[in-house]
PDB file of N, CA and C in Angstrom:
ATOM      1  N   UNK A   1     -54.548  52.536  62.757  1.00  0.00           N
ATOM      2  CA  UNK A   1     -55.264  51.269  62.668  1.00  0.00           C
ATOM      3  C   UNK A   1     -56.564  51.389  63.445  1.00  0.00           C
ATOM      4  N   UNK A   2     -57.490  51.051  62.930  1.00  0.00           N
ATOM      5  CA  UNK A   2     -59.034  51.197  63.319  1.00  0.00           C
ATOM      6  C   UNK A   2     -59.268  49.603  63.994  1.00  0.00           C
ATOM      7  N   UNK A   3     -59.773  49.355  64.987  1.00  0.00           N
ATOM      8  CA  UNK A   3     -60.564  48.306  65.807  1.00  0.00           C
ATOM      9  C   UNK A   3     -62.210  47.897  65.777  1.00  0.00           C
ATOM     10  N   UNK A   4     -62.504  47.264  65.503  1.00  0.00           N
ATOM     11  CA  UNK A   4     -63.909  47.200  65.895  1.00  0.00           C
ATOM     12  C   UNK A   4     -64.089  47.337  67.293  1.00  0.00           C
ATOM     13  N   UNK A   5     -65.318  47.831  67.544  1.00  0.00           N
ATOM     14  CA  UNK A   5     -66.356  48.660  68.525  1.00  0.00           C
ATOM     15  C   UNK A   5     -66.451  47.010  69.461  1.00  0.00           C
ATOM     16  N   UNK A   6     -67.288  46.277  68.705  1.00  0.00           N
ATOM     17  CA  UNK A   6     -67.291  45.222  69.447  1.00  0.00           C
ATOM     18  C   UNK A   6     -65.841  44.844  70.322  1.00  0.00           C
ATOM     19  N   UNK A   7     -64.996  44.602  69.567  1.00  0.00           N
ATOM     20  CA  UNK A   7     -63.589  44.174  70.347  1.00  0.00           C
ATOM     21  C   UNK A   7     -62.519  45.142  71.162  1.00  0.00           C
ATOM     22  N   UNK A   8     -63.090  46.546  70.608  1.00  0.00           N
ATOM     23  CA  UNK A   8     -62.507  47.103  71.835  1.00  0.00           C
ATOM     24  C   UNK A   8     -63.499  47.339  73.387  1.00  0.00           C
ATOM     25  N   UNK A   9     -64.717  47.187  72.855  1.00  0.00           N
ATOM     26  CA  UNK A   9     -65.549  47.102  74.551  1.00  0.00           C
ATOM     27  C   UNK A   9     -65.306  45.506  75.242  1.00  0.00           C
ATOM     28  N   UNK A  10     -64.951  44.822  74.690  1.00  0.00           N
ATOM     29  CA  UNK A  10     -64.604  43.361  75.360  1.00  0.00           C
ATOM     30  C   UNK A  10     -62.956  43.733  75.627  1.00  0.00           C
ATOM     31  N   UNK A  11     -62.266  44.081  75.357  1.00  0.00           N
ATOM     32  CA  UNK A  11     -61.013  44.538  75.824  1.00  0.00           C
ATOM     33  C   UNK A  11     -60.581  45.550  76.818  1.00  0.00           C
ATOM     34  N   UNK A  12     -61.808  46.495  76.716  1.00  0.00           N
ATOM     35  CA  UNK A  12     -61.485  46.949  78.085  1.00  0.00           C
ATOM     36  C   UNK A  12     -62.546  46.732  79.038  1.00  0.00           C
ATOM     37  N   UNK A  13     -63.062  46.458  78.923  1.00  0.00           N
ATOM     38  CA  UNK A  13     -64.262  45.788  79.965  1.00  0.00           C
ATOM     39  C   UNK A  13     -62.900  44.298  81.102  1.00  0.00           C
ATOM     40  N   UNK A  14     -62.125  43.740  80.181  1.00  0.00           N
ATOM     41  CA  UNK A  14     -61.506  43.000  80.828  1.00  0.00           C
ATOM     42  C   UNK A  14     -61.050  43.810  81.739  1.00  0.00           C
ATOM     43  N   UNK A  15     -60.624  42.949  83.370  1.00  0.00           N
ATOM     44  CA  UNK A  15     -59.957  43.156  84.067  1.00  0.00           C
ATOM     45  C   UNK A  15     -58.678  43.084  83.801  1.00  0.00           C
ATOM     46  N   UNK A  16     -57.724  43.992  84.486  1.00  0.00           N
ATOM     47  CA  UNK A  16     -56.311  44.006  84.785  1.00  0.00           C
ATOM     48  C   UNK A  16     -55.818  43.100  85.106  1.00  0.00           C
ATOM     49  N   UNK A  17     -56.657  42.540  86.157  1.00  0.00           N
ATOM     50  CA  UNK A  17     -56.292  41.214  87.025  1.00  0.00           C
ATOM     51  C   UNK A  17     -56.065  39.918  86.418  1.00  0.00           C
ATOM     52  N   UNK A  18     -57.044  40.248  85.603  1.00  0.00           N
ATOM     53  CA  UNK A  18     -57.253  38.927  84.535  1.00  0.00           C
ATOM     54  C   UNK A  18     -55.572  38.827  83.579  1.00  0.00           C
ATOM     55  N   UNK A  19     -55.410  39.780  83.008  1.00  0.00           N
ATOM     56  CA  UNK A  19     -53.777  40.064  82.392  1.00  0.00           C
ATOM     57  C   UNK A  19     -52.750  39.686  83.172  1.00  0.00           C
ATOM     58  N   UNK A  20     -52.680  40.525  84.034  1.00  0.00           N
ATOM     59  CA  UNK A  20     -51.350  41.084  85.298  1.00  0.00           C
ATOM     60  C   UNK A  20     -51.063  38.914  85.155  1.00  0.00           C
ATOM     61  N   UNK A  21     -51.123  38.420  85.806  1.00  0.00           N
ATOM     62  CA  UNK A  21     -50.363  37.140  85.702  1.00  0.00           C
ATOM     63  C   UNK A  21     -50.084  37.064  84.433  1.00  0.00           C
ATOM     64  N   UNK A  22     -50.366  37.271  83.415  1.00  0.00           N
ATOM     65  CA  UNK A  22     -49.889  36.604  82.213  1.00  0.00           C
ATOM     66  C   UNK A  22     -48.345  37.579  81.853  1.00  0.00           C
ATOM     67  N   UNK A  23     -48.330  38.877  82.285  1.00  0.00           N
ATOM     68  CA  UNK A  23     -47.295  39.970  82.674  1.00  0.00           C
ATOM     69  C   UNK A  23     -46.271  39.673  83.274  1.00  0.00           C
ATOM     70  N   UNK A  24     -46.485  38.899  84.594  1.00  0.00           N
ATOM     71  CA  UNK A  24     -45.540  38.785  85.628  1.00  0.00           C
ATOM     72  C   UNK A  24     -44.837  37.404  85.353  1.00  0.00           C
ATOM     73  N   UNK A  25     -45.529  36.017  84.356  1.00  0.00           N
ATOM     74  CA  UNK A  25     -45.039  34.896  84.173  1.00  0.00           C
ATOM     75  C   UNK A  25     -44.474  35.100  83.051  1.00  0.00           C
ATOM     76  N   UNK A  26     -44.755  36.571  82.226  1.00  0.00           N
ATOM     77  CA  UNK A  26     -43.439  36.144  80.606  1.00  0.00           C
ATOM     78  C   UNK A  26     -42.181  37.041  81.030  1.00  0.00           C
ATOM     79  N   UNK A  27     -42.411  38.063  82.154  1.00  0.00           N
ATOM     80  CA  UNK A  27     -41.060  38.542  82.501  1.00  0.00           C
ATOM     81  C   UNK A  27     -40.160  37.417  82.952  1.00  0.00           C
ATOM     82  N   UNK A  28     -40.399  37.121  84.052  1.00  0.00           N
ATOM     83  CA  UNK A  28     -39.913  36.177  85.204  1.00  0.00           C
ATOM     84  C   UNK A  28     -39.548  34.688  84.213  1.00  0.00           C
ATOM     85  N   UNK A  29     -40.269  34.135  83.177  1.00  0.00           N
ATOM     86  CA  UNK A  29     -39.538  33.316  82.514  1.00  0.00           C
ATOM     87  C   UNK A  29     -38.767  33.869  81.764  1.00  0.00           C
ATOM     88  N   UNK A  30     -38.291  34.938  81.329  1.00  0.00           N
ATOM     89  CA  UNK A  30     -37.009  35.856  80.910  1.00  0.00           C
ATOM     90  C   UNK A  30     -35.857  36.201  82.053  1.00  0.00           C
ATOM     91  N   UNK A  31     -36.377  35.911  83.454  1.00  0.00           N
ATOM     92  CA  UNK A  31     -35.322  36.281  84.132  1.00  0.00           C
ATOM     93  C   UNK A  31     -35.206  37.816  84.593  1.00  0.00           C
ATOM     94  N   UNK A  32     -36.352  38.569  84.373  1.00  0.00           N
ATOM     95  CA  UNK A  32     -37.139  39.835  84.865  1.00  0.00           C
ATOM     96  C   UNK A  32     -37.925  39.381  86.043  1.00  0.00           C
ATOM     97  N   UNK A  33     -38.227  40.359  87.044  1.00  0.00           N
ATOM     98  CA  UNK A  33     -38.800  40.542  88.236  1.00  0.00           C
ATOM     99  C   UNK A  33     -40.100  41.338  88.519  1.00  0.00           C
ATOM    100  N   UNK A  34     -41.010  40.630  89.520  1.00  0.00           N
ATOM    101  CA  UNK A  34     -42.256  41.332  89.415  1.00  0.00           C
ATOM    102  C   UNK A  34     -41.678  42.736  89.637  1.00  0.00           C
ATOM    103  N   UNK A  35     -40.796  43.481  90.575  1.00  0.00           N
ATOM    104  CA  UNK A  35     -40.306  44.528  91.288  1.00  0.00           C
ATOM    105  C   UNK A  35     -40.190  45.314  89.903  1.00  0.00           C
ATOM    106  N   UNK A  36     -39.560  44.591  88.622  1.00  0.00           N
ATOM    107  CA  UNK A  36     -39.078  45.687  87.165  1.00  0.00           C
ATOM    108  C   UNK A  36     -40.130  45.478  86.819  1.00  0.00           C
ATOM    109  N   UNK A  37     -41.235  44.968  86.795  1.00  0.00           N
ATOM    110  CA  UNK A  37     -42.653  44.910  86.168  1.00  0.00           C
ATOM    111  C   UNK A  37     -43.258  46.030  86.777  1.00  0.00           C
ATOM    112  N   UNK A  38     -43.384  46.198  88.016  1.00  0.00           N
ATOM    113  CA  UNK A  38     -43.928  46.894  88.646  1.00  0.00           C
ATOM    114  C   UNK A  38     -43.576  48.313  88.449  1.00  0.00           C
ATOM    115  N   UNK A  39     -42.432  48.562  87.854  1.00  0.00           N
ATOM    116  CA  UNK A  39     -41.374  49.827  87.819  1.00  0.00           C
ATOM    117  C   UNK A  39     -42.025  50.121  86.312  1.00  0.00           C
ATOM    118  N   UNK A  40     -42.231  49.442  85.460  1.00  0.00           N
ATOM    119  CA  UNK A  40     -42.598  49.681  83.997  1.00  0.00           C
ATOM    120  C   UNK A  40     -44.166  50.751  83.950  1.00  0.00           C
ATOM    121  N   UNK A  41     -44.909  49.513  84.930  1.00  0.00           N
ATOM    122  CA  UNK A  41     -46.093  49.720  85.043  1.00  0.00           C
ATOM    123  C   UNK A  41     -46.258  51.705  85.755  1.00  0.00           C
ATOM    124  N   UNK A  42     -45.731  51.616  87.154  1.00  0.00           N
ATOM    125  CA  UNK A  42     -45.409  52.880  87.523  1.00  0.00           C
ATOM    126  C   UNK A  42     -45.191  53.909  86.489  1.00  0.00           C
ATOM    127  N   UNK A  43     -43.775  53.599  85.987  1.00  0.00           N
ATOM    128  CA  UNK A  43     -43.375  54.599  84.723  1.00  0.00           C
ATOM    129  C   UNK A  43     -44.859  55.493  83.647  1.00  0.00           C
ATOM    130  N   UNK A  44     -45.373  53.921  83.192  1.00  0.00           N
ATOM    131  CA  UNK A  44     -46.324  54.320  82.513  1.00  0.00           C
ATOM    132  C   UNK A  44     -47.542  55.461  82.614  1.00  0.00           C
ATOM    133  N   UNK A  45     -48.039  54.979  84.228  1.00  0.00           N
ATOM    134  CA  UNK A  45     -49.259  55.282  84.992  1.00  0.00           C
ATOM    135  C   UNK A  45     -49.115  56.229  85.904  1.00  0.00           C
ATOM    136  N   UNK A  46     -48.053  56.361  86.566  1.00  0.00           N
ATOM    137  CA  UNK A  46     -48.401  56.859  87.831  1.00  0.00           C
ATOM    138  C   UNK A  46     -48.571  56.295  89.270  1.00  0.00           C
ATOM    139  N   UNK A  47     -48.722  54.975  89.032  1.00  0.00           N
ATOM    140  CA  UNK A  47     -48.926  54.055  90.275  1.00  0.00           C
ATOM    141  C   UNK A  47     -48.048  53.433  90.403  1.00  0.00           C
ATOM    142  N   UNK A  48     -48.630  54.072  92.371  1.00  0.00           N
ATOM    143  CA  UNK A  48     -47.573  53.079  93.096  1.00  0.00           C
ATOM    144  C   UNK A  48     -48.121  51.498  93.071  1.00  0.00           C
ATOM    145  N   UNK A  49     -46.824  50.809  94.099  1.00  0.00           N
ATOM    146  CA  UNK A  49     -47.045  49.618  94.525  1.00  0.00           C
ATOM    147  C   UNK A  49     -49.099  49.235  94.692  1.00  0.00           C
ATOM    148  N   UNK A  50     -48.811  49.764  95.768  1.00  0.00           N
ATOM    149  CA  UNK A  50     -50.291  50.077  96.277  1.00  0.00           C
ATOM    150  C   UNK A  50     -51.559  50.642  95.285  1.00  0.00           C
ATOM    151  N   UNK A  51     -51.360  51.226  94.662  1.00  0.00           N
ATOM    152  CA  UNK A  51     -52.255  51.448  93.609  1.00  0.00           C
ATOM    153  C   UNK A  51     -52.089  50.651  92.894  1.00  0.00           C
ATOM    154  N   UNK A  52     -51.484  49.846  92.181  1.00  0.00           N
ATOM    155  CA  UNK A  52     -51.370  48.158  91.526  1.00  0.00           C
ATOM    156  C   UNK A  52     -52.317  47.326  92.153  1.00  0.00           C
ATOM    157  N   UNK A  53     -52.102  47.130  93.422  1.00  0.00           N
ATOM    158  CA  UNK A  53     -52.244  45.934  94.445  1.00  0.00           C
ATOM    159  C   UNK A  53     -53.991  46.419  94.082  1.00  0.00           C
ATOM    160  N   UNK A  54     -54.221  47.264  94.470  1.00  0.00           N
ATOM    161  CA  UNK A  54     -55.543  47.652  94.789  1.00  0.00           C
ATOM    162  C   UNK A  54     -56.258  47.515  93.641  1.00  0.00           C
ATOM    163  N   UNK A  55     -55.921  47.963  91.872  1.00  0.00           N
ATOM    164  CA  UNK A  55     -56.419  47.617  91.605  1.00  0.00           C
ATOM    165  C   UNK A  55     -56.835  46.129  90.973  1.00  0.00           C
ATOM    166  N   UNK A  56     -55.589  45.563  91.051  1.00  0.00           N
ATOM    167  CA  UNK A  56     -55.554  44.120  91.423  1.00  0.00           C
ATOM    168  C   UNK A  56     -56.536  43.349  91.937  1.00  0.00           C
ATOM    169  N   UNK A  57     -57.070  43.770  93.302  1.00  0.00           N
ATOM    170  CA  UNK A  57     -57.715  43.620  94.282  1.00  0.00           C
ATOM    171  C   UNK A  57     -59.211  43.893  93.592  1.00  0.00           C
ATOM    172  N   UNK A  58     -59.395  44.940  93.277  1.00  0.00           N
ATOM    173  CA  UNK A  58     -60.571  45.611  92.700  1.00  0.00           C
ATOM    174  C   UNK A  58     -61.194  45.210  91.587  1.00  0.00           C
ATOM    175  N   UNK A  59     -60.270  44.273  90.787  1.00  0.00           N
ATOM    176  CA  UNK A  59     -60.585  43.201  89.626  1.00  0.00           C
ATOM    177  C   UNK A  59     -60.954  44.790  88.779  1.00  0.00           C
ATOM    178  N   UNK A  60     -59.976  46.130  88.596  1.00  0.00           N
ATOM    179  CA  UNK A  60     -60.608  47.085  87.883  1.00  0.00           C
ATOM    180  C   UNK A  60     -60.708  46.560  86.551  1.00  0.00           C
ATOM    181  N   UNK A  61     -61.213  47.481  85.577  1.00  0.00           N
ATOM    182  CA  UNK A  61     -61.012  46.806  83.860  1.00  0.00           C
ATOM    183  C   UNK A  61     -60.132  47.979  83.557  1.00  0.00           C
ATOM    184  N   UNK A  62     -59.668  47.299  82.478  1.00  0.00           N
ATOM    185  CA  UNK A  62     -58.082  48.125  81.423  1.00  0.00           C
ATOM    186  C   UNK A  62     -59.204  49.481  81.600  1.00  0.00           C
ATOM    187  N   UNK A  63     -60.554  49.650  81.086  1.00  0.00           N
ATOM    188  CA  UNK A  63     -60.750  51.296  81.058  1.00  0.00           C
ATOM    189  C   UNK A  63     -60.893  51.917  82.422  1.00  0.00           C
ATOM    190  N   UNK A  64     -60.976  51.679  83.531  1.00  0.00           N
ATOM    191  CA  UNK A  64     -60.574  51.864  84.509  1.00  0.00           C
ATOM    192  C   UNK A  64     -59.334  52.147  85.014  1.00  0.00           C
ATOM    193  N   UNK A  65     -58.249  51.386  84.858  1.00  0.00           N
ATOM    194  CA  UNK A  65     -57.160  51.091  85.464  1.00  0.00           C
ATOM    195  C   UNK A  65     -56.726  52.469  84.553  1.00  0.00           C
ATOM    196  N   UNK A  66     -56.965  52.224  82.999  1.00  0.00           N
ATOM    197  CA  UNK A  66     -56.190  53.474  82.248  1.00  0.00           C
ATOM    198  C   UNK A  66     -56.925  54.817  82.659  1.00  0.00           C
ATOM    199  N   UNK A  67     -58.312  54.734  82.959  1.00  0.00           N
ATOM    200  CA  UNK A  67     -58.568  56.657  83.441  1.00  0.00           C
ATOM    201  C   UNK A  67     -58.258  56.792  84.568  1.00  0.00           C
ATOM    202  N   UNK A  68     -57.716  55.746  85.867  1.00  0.00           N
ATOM    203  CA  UNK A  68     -57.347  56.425  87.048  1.00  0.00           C
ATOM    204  C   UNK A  68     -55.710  57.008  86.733  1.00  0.00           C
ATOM    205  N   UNK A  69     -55.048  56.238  85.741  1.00  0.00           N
ATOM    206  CA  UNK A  69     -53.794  56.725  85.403  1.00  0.00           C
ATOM    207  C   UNK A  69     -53.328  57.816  85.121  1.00  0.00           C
ATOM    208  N   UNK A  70     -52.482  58.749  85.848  1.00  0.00           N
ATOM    209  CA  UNK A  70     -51.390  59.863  85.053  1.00  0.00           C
ATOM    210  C   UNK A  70     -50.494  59.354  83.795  1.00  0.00           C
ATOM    211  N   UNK A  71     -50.862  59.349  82.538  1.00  0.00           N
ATOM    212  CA  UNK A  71     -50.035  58.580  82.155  1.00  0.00           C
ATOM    213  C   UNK A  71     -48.514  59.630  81.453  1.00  0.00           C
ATOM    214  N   UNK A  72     -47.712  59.075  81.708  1.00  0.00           N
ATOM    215  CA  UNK A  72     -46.331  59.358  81.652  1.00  0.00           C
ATOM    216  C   UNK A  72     -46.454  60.279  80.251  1.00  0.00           C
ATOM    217  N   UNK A  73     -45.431  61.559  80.160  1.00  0.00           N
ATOM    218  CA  UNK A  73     -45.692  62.551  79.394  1.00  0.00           C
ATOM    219  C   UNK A  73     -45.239  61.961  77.844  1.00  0.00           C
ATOM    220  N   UNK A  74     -43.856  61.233  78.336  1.00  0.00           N
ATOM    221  CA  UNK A  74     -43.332  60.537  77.320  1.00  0.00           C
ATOM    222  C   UNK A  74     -43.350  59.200  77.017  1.00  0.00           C
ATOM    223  N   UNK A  75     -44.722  58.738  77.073  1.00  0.00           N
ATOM    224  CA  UNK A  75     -45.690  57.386  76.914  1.00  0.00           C
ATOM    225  C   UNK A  75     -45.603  57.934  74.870  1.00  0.00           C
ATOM    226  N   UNK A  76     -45.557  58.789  74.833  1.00  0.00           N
ATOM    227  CA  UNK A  76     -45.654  58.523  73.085  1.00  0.00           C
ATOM    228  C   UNK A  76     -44.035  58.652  72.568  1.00  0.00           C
ATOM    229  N   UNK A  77     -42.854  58.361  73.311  1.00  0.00           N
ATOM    230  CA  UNK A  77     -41.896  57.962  72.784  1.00  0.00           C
ATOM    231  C   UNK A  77     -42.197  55.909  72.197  1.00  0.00           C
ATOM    232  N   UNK A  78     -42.853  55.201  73.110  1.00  0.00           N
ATOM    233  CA  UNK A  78     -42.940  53.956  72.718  1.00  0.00           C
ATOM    234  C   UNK A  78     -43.674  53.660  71.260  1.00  0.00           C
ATOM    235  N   UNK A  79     -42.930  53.285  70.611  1.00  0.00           N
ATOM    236  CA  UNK A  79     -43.274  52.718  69.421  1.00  0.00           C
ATOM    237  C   UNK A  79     -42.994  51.450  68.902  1.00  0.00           C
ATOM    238  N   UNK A  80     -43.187  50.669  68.085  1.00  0.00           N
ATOM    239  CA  UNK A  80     -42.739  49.747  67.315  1.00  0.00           C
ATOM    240  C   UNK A  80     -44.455  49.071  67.596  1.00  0.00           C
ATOM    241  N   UNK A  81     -43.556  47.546  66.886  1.00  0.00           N
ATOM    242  CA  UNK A  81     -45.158  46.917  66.573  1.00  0.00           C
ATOM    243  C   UNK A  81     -45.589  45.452  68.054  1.00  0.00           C
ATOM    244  N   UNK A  82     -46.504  45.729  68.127  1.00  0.00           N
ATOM    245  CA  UNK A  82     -47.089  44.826  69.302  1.00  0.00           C
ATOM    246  C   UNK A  82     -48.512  43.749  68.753  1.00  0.00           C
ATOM    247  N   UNK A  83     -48.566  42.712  68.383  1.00  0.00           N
ATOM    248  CA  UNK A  83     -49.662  42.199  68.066  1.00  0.00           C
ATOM    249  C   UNK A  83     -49.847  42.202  66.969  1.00  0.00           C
ATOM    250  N   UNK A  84     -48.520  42.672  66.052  1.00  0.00           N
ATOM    251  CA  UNK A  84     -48.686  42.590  64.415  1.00  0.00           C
ATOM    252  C   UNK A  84     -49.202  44.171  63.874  1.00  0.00           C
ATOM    253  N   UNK A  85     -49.322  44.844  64.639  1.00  0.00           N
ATOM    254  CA  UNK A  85     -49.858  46.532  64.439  1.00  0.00           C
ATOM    255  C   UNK A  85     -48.367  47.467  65.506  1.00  0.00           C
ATOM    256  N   UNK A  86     -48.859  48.412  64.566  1.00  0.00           N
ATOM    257  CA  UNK A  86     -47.198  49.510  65.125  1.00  0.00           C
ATOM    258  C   UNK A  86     -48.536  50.553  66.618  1.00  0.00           C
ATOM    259  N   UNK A  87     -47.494  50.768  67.544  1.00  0.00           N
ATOM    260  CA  UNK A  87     -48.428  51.035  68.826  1.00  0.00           C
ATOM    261  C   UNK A  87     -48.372  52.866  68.189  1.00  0.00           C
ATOM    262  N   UNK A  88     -47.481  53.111  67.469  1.00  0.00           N
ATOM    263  CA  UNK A  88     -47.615  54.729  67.082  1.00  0.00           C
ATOM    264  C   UNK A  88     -48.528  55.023  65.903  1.00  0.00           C
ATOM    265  N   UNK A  89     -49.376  54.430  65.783  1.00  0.00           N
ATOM    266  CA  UNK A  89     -50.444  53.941  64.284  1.00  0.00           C
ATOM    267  C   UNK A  89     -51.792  54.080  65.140  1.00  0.00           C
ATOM    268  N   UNK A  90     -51.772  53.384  66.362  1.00  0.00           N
ATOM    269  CA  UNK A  90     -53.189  53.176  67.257  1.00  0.00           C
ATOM    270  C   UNK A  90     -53.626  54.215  66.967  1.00  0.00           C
ATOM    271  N   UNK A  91     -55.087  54.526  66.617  1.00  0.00           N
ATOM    272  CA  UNK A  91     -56.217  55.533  66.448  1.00  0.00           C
ATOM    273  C   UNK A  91     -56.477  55.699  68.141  1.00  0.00           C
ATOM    274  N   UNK A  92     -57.091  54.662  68.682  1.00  0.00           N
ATOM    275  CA  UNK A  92     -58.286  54.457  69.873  1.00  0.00           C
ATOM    276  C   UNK A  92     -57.216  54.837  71.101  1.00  0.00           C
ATOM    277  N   UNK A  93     -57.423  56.205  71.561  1.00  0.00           N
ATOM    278  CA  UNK A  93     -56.398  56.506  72.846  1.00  0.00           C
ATOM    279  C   UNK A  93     -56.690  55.586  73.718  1.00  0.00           C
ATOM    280  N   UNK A  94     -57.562  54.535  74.484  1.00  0.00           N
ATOM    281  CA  UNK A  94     -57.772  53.551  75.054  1.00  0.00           C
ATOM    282  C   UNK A  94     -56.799  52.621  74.969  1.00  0.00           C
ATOM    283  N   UNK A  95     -56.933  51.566  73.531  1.00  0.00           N
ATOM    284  CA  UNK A  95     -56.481  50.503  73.006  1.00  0.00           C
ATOM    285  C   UNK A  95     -55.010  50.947  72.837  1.00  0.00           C
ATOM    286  N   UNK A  96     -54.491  51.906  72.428  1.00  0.00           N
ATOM    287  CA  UNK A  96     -53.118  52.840  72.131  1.00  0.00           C
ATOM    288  C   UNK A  96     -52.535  52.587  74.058  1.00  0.00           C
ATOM    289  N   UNK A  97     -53.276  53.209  74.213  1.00  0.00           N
ATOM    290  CA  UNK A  97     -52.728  53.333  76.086  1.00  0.00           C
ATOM    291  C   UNK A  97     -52.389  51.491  76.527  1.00  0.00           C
ATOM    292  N   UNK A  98     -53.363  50.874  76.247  1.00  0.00           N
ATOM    293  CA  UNK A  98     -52.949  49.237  76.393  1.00  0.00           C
ATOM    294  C   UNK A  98     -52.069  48.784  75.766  1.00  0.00           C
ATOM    295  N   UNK A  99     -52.065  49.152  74.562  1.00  0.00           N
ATOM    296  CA  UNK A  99     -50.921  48.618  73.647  1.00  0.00           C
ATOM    297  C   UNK A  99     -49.327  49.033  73.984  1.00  0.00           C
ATOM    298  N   UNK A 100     -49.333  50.784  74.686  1.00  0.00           N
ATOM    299  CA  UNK A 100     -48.022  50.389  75.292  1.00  0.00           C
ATOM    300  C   UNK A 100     -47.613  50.078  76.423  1.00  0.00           C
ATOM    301  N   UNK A 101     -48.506  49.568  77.045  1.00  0.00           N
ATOM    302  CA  UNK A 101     -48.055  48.487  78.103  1.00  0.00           C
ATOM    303  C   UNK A 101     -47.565  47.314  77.872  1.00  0.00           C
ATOM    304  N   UNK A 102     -48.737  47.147  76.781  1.00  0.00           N
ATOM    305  CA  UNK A 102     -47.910  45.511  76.488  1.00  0.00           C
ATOM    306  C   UNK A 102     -46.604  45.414  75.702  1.00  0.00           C
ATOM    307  N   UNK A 103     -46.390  46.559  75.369  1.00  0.00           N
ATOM    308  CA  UNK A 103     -45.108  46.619  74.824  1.00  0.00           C
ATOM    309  C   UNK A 103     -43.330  46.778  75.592  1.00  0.00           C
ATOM    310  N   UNK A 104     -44.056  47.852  76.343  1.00  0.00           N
ATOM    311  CA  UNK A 104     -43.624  47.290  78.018  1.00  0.00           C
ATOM    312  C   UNK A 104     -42.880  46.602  78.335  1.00  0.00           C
ATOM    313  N   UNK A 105     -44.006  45.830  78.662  1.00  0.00           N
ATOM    314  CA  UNK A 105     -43.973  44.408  78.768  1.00  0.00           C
ATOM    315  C   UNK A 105     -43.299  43.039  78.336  1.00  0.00           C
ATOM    316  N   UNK A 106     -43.432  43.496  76.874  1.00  0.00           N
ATOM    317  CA  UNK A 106     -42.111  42.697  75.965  1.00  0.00           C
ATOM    318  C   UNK A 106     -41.116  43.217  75.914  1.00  0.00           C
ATOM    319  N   UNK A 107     -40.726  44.162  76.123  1.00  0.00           N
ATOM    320  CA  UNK A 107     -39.333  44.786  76.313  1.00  0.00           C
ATOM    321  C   UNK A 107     -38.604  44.234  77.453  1.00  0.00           C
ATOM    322  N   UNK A 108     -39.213  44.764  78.272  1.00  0.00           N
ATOM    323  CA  UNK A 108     -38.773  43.744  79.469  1.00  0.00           C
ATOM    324  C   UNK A 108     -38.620  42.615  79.549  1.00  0.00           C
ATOM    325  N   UNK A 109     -39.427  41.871  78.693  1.00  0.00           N
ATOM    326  CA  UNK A 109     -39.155  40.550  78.927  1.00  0.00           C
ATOM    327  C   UNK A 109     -38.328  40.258  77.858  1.00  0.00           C
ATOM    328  N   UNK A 110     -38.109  40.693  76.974  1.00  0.00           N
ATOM    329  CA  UNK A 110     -36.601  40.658  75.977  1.00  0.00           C
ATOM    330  C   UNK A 110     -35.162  40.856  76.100  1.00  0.00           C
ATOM    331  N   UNK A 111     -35.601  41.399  77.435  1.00  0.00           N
ATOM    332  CA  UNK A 111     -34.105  41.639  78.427  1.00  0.00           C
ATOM    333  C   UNK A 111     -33.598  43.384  77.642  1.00  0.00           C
ATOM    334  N   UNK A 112     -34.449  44.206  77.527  1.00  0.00           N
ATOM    335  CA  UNK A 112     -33.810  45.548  77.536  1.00  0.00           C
ATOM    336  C   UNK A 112     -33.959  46.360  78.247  1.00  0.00           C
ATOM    337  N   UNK A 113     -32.791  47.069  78.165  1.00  0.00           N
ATOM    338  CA  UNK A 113     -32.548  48.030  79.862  1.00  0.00           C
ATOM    339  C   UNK A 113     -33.634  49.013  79.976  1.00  0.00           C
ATOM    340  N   UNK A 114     -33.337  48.782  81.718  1.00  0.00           N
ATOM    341  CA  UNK A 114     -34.741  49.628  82.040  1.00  0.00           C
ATOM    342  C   UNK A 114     -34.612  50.688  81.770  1.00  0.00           C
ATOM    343  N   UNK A 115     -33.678  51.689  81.065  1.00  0.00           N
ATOM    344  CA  UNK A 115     -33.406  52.883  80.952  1.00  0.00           C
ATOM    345  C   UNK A 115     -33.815  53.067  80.006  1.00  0.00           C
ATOM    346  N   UNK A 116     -33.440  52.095  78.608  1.00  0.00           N
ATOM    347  CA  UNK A 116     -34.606  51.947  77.133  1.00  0.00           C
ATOM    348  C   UNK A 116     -35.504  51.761  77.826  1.00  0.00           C
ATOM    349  N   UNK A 117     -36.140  51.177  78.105  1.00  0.00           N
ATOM    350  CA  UNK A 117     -37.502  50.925  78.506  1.00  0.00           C
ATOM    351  C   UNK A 117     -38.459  52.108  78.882  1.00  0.00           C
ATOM    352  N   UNK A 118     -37.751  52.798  80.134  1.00  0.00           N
ATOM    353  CA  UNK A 118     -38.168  53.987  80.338  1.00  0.00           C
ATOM    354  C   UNK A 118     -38.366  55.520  79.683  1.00  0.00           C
ATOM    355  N   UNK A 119     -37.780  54.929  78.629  1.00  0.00           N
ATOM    356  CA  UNK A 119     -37.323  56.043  77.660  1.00  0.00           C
ATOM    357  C   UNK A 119     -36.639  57.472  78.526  1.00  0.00           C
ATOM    358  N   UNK A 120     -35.285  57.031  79.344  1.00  0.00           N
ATOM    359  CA  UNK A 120     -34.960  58.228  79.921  1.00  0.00           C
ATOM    360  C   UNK A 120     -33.683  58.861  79.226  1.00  0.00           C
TER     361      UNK A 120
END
């Protein structure tokens, strides 16, 4: 799936910061915890607690936050569809790298184990 140019530089130009609450209020109204949010996020990236916080702090943007990331070897086990598009379809390694977070994200907040989740 191809993106326009325009809408993926306004997408990652956004901050993390700007997201991250909207993350932590659809787990937690599922009955998920910032602590398993935080564990997803890790999984994905590479970051700790502290590297969250900071870039939190740092108001970084998604293309930021995603090039300071190690991202997890088996980040291309996540598939299915997020936003009406399948995340194993994404062209744009950027928008692809966001997309499985937010997928993540809904997993978790769908109540599936962190072990699916993690793909271990």
């Amino acid at each position: 799936m191809k993106t326009d140019e325009k809408t993926l530089q306004r997408v990652y130009r956004m901050p993390f910061a700007a997201v991250y609450p909207h993350y932590v209020t659809k787990v937690e109204k599922k009955g998920r915890t910032k602590a398993e949010l935080h564990q997803v996020i890790a999984w994905l990236t590479g970051f700790s607690d502290a590297d969250i916080a900071r870039h939190l702090a740092d108001e970084t943007s998604f293309e930021g936050f995603f090039a300071d990331a190690r991202l997890n070897p088996n980040a291309s086990l996540i598939t299915g569809v997020i936003c009406g598009v399948r995340v194993e379809e994404i062209e744009e390694p950027l928008m692809q790298r966001l997309r499985y977070l937010d997928k993540l994200v809904d997993e978790l907040a769908r109540g599936k184990a962190m072990e699916k989740i993690l793909r271990s």
